[in-house]
PDB file of N, CA and C in Angstrom:
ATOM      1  N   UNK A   1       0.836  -1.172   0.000  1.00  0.00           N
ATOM      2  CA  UNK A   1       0.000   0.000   0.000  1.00  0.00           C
ATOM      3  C   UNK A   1       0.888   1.246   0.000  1.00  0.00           C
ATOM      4  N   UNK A   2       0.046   2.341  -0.872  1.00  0.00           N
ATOM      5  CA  UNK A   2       1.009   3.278  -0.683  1.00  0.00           C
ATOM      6  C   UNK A   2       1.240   4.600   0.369  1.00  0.00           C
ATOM      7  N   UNK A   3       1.966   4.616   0.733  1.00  0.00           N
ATOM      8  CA  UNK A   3       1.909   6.286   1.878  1.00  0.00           C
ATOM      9  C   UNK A   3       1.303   7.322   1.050  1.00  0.00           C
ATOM     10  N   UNK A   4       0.710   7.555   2.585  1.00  0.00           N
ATOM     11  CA  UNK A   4       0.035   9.140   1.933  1.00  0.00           C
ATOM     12  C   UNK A   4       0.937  10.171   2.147  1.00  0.00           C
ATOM     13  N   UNK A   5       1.354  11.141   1.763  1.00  0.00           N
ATOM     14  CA  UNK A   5       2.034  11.975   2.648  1.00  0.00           C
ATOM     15  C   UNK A   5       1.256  13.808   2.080  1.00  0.00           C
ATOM     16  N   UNK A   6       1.589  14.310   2.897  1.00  0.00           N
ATOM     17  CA  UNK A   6       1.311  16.205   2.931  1.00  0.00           C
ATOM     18  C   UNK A   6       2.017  16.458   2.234  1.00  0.00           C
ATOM     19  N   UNK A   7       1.633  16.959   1.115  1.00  0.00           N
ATOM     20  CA  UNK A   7       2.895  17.945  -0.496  1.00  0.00           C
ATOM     21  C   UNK A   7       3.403  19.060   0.721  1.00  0.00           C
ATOM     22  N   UNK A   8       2.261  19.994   1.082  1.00  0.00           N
ATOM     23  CA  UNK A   8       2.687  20.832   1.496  1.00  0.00           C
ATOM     24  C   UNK A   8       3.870  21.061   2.558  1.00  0.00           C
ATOM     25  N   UNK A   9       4.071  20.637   3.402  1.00  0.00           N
ATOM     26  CA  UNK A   9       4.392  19.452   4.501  1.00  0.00           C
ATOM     27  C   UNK A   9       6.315  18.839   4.098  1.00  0.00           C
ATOM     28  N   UNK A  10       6.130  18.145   3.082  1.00  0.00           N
ATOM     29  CA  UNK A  10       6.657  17.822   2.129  1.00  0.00           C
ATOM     30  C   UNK A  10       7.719  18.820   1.310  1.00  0.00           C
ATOM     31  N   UNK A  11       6.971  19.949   0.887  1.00  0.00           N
ATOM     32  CA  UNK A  11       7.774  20.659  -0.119  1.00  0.00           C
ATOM     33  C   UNK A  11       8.656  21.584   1.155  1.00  0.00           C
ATOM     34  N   UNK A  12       7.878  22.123   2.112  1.00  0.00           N
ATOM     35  CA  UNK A  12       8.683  22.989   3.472  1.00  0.00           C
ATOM     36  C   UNK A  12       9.680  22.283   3.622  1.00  0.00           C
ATOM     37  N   UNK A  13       9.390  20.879   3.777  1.00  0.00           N
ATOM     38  CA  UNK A  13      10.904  19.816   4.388  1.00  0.00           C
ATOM     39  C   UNK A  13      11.993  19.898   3.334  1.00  0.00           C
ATOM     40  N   UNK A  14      11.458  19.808   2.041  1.00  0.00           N
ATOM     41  CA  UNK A  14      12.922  20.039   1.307  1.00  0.00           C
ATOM     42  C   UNK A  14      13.385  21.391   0.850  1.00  0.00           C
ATOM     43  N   UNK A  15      12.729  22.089   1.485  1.00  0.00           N
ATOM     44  CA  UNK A  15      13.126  23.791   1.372  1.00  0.00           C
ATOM     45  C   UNK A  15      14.330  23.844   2.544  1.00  0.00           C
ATOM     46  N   UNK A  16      13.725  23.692   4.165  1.00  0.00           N
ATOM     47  CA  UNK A  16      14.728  23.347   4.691  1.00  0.00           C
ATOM     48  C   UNK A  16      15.750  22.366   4.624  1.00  0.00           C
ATOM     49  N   UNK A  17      15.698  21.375   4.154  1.00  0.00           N
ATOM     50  CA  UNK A  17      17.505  20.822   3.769  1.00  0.00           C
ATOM     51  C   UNK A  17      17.490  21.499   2.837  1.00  0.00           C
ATOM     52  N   UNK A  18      17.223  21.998   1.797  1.00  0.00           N
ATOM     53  CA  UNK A  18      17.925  22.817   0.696  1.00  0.00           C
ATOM     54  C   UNK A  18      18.859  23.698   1.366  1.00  0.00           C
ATOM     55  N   UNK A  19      18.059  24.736   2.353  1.00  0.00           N
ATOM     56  CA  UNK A  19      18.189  25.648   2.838  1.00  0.00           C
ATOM     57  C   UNK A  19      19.803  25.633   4.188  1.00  0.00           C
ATOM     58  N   UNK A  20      19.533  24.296   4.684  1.00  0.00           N
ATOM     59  CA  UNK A  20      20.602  23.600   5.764  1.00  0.00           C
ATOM     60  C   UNK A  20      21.691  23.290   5.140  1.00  0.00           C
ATOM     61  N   UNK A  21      21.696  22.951   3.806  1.00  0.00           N
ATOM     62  CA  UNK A  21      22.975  22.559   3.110  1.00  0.00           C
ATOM     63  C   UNK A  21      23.743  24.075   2.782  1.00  0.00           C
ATOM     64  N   UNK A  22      22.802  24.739   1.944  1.00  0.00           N
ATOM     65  CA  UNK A  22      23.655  26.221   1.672  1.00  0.00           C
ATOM     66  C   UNK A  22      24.295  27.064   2.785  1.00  0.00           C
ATOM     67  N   UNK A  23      23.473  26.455   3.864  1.00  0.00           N
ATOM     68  CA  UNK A  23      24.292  27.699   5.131  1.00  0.00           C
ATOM     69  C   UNK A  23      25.105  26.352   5.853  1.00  0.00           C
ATOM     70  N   UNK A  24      25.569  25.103   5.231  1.00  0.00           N
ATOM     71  CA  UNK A  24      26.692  24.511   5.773  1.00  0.00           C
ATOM     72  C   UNK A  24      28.197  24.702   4.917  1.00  0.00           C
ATOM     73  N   UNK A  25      27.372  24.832   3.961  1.00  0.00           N
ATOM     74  CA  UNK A  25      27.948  25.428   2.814  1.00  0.00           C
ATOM     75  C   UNK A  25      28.603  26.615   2.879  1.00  0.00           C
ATOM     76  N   UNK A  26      28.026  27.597   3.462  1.00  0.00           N
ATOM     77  CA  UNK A  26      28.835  28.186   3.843  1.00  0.00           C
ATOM     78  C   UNK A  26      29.605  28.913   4.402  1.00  0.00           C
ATOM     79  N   UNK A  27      29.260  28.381   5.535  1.00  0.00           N
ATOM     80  CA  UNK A  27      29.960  28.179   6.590  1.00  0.00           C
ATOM     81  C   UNK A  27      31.325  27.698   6.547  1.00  0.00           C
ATOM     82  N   UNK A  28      31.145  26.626   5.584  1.00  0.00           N
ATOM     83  CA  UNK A  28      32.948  26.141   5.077  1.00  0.00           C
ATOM     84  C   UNK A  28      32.935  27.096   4.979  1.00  0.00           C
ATOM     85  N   UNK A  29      32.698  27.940   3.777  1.00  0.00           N
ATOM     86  CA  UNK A  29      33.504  29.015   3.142  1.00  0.00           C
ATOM     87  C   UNK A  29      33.803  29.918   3.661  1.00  0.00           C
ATOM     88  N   UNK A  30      33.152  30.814   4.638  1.00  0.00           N
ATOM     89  CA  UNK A  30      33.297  31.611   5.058  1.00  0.00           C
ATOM     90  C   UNK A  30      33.679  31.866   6.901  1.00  0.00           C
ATOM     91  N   UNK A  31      33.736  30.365   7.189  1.00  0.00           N
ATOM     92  CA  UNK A  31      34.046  29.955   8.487  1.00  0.00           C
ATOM     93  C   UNK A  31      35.303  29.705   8.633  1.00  0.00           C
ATOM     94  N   UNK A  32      36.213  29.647   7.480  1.00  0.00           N
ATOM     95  CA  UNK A  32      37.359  28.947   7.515  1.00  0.00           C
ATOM     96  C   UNK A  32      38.718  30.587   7.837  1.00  0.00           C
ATOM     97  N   UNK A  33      39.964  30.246   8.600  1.00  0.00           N
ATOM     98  CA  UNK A  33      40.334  31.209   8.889  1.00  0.00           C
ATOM     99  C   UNK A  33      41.060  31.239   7.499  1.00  0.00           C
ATOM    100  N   UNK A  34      41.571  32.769   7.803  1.00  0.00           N
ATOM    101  CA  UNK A  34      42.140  33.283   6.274  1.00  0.00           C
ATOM    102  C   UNK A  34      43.384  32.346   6.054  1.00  0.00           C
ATOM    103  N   UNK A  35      44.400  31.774   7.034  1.00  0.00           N
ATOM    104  CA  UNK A  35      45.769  31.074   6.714  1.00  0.00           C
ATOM    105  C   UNK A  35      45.706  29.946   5.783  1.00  0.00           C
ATOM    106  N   UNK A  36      44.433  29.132   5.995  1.00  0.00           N
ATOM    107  CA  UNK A  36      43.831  28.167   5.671  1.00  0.00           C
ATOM    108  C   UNK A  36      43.170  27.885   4.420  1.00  0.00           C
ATOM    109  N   UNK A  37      42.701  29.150   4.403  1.00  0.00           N
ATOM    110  CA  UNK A  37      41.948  29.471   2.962  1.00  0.00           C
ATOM    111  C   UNK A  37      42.826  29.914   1.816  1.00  0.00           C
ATOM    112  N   UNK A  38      44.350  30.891   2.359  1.00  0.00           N
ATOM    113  CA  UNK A  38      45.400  31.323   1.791  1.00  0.00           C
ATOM    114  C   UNK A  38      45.993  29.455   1.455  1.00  0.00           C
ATOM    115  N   UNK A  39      46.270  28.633   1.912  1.00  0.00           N
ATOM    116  CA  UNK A  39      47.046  27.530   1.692  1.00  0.00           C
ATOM    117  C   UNK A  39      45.790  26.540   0.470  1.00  0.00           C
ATOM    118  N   UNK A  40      44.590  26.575   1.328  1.00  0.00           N
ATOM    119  CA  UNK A  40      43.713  25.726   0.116  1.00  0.00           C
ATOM    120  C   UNK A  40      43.747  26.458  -1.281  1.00  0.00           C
ATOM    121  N   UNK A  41      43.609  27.681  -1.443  1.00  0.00           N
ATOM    122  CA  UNK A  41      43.594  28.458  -2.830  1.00  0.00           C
ATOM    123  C   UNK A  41      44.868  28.034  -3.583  1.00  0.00           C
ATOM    124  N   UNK A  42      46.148  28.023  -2.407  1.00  0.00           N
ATOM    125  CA  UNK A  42      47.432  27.617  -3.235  1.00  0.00           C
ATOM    126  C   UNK A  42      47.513  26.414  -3.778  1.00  0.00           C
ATOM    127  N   UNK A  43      46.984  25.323  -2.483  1.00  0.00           N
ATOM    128  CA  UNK A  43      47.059  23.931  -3.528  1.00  0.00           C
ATOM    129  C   UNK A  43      46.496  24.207  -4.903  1.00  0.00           C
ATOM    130  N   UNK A  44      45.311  24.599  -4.544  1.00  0.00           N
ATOM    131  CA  UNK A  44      44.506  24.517  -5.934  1.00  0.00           C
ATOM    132  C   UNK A  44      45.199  25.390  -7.174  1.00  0.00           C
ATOM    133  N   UNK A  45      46.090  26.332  -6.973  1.00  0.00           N
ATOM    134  CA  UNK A  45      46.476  26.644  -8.049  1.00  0.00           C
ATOM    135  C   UNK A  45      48.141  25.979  -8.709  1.00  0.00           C
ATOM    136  N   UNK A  46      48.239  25.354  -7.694  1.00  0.00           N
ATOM    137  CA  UNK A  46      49.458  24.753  -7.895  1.00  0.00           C
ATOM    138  C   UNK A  46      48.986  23.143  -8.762  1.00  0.00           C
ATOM    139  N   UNK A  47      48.148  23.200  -8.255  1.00  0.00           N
ATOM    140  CA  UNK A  47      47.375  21.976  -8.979  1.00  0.00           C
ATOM    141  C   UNK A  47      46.946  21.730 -10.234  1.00  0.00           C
ATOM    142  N   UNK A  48      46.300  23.150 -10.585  1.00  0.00           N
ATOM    143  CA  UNK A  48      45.938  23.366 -12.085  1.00  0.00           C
ATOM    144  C   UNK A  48      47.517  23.943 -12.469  1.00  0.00           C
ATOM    145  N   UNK A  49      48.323  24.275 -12.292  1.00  0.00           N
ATOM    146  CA  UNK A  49      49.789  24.074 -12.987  1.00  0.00           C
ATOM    147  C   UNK A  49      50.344  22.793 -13.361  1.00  0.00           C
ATOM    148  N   UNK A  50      50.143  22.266 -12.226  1.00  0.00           N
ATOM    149  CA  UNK A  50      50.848  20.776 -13.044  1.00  0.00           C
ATOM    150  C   UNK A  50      50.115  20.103 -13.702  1.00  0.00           C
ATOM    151  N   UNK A  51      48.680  20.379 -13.656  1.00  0.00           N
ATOM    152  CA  UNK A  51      47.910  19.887 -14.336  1.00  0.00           C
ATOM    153  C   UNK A  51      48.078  20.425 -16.282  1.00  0.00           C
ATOM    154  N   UNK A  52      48.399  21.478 -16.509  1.00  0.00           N
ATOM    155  CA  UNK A  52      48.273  22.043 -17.291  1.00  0.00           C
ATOM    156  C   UNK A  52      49.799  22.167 -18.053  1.00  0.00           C
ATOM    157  N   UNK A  53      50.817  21.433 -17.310  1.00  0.00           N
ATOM    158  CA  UNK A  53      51.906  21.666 -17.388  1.00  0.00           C
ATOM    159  C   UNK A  53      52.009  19.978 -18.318  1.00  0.00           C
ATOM    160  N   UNK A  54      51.032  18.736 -17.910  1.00  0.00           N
ATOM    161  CA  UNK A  54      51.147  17.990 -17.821  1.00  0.00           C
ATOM    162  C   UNK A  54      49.946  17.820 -19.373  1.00  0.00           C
ATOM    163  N   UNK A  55      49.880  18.406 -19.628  1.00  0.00           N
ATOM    164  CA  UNK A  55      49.396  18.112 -20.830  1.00  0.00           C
ATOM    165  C   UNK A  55      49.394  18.740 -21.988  1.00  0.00           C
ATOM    166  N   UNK A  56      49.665  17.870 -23.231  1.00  0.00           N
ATOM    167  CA  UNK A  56      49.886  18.259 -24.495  1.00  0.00           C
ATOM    168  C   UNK A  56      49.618  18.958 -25.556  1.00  0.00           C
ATOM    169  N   UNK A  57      50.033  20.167 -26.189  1.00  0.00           N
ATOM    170  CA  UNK A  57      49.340  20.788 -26.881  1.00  0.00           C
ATOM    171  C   UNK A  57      48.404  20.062 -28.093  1.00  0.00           C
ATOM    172  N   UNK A  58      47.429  20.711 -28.659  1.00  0.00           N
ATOM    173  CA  UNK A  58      46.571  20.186 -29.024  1.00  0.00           C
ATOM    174  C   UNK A  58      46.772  20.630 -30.712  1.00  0.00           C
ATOM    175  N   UNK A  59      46.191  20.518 -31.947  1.00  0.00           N
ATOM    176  CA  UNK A  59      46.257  20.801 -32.958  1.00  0.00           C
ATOM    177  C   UNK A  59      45.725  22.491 -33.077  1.00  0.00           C
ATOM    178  N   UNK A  60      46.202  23.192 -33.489  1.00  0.00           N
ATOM    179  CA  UNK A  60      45.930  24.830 -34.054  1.00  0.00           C
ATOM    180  C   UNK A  60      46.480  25.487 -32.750  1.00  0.00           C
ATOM    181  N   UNK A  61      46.945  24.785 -31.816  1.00  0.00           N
ATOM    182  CA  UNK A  61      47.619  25.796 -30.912  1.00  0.00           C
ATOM    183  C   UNK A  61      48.969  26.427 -30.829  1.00  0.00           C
ATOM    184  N   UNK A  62      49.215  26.327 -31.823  1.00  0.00           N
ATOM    185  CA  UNK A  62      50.983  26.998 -32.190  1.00  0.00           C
ATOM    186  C   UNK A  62      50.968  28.009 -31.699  1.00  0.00           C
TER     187      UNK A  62
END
């Protein structure tokens, strides 16, 4: 048999987790101290260097 359930009821509940994820969300982001955030930005750009370092030019890119 199938559940009944409240749309209305229903649609509020996934407004709030929608809503619970974006402010965990960001909270990373904006919770995190600056030293931290200065070192994650670096991996990441050090990352797309070798990434980019690490691969081959392609045809018309002379």
């Amino acid at each position: 048999m199938t559940r009944i359930i409240n749309l209305r009821q229903a649609r509020k509940q996934r407004a709030r987790t929608e809503k619970r994820q974006q402010g965990d969300t960001n909270a990373a982001r904006h919770g995190e101290p600056k030293p931290l955030r200065d070192a994650r930005l670096a991996e990441a750009r050090r990352a797309d260097r070798i990434l980019d370092a690490h691969q081959t030019p392609q045809d018309g890119d002379d």
